[in-house]
Protein backbone atom coordinates (compact mmCIF):
# COMPACT_ATOMS: atom_id res chain seq x y z
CA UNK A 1 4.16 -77.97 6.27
CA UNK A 2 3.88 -74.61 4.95
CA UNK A 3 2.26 -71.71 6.84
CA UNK A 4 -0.85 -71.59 5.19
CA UNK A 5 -1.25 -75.46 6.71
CA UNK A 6 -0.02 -74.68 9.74
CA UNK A 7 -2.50 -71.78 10.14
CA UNK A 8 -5.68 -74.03 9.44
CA UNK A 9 -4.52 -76.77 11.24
CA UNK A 10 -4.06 -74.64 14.46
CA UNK A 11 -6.88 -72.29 14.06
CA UNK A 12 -4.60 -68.92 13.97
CA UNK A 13 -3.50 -66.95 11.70
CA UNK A 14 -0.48 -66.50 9.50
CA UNK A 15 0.38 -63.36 10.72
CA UNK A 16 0.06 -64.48 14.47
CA UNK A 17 2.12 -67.45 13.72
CA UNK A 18 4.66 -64.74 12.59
CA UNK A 19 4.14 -62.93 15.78
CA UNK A 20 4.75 -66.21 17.83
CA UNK A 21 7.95 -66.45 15.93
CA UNK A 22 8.99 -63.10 16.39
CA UNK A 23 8.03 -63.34 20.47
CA UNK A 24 10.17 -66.43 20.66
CA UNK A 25 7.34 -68.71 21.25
CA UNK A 26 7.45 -70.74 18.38
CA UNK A 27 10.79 -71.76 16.08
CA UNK A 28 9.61 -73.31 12.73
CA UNK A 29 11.92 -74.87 10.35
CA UNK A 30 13.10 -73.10 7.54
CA UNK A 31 13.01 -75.12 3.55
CA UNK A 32 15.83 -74.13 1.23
CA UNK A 33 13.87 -71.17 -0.23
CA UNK A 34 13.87 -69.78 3.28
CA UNK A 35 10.21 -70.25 3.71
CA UNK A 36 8.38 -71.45 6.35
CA UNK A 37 8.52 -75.10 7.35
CA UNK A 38 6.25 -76.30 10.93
CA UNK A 39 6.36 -79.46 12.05
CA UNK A 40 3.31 -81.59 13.84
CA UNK A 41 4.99 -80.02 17.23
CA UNK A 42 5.37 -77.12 16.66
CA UNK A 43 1.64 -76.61 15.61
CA UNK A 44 0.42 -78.77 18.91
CA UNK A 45 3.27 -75.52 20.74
CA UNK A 46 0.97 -73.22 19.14
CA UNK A 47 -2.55 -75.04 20.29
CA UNK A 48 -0.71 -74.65 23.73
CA UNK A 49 -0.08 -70.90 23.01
CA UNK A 50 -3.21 -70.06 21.70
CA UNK A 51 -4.56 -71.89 25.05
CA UNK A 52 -2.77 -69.54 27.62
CA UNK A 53 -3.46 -66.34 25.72
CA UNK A 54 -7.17 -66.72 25.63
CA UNK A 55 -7.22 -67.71 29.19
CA UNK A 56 -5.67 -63.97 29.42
CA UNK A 57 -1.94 -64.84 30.31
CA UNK A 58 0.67 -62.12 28.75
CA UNK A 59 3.37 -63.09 26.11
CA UNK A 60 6.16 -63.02 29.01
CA UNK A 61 4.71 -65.59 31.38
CA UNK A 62 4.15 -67.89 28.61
CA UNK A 63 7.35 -67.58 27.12
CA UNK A 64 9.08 -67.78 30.25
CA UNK A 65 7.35 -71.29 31.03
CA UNK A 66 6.29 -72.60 27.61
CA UNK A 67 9.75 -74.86 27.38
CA UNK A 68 8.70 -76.53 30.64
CA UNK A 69 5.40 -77.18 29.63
CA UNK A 70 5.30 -78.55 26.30
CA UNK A 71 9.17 -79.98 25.22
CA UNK A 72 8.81 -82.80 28.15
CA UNK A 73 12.64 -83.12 27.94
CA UNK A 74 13.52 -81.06 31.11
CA UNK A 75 14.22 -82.77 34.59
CA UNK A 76 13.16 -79.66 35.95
CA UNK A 77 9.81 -79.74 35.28
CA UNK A 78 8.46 -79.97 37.85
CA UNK A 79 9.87 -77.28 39.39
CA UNK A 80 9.19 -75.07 35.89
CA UNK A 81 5.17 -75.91 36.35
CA UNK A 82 5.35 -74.65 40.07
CA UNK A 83 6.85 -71.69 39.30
CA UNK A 84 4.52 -71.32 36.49
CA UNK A 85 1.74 -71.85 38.65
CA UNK A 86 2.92 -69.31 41.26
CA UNK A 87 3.04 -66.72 38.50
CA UNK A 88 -0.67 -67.90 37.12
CA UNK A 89 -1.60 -67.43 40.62
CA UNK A 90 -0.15 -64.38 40.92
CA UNK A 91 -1.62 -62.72 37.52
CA UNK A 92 -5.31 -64.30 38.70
CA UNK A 93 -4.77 -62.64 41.77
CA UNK A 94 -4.14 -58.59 40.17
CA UNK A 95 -6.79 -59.25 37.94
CA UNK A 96 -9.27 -60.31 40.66
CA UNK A 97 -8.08 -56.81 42.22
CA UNK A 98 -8.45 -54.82 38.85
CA UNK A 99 -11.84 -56.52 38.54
CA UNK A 100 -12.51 -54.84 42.16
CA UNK A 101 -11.25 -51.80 41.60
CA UNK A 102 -13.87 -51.63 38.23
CA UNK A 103 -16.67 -53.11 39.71
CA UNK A 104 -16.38 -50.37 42.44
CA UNK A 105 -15.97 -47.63 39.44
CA UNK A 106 -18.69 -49.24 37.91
CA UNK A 107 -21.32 -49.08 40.67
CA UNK A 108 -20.31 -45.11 41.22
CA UNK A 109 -21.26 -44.31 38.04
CA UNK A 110 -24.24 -46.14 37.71
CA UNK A 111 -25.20 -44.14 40.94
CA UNK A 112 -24.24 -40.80 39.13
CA UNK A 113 -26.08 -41.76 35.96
CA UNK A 114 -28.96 -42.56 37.90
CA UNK A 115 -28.67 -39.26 40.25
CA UNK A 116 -28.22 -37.17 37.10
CA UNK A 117 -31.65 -38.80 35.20
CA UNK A 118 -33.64 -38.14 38.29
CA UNK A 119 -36.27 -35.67 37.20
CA UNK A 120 -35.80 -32.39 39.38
CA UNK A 121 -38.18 -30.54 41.91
């Protein structure tokens, strides 16, 4: 199917279907005019994709596991989706600390604005 198909059927766009390409997420076919050519798989990949980034995962971690997780065809899968989940845990686990480390920013300037917008003597 062409990239305009692809796009709607997955939901994203033709430009970050490109992107997937170019990050090595996502390897459509390519018809004799050199266009464009995604299979059924490929656009389920990019459901998959799609999946991961909104949950907040960066391009490396999913590349890294994304073979492991969707092609079915490695006997070391298992082992791929435990180290996958090791890194997931490990991403959750700085962001919990960056959420912190802004909540406590947060709270000191909501006590500044509210010092400075106290009416003086």
């Amino acid at each position: 199917m062409k990239i305009s198909e692809a796009s709607r059927l997955s939901g994203v766009s033709a430009r970050s279907l490109r992107h997937y390409e170019d990050e090595g997420l996502i390897v459509p076919g390519r018809c004799g005019n050199g266009f464009r050519d995604y299979c059924q798989s490929t656009v389920d990949r990019v459901l998959v994709i799609r999946s991961l980034l909104d949950s907040g995962l960066p391009v490396r971690l999913i590349r890294d596991a994304l073979p492991g997780l969707t092609d079915g065809s490695d006997g070391d899968t298992d082992a791929v989706c435990a180290r996958f989940l090791d890194e997931v845990q490990g991403f959750r686990d700085r962001l919990s600390a960056r959420i912190a480390v802004l909540s406590d920013q947060q709270a000191a300037l909501d006590a500044y604005l509210q010092e400075a917008r106290r009416p003086g003597p």
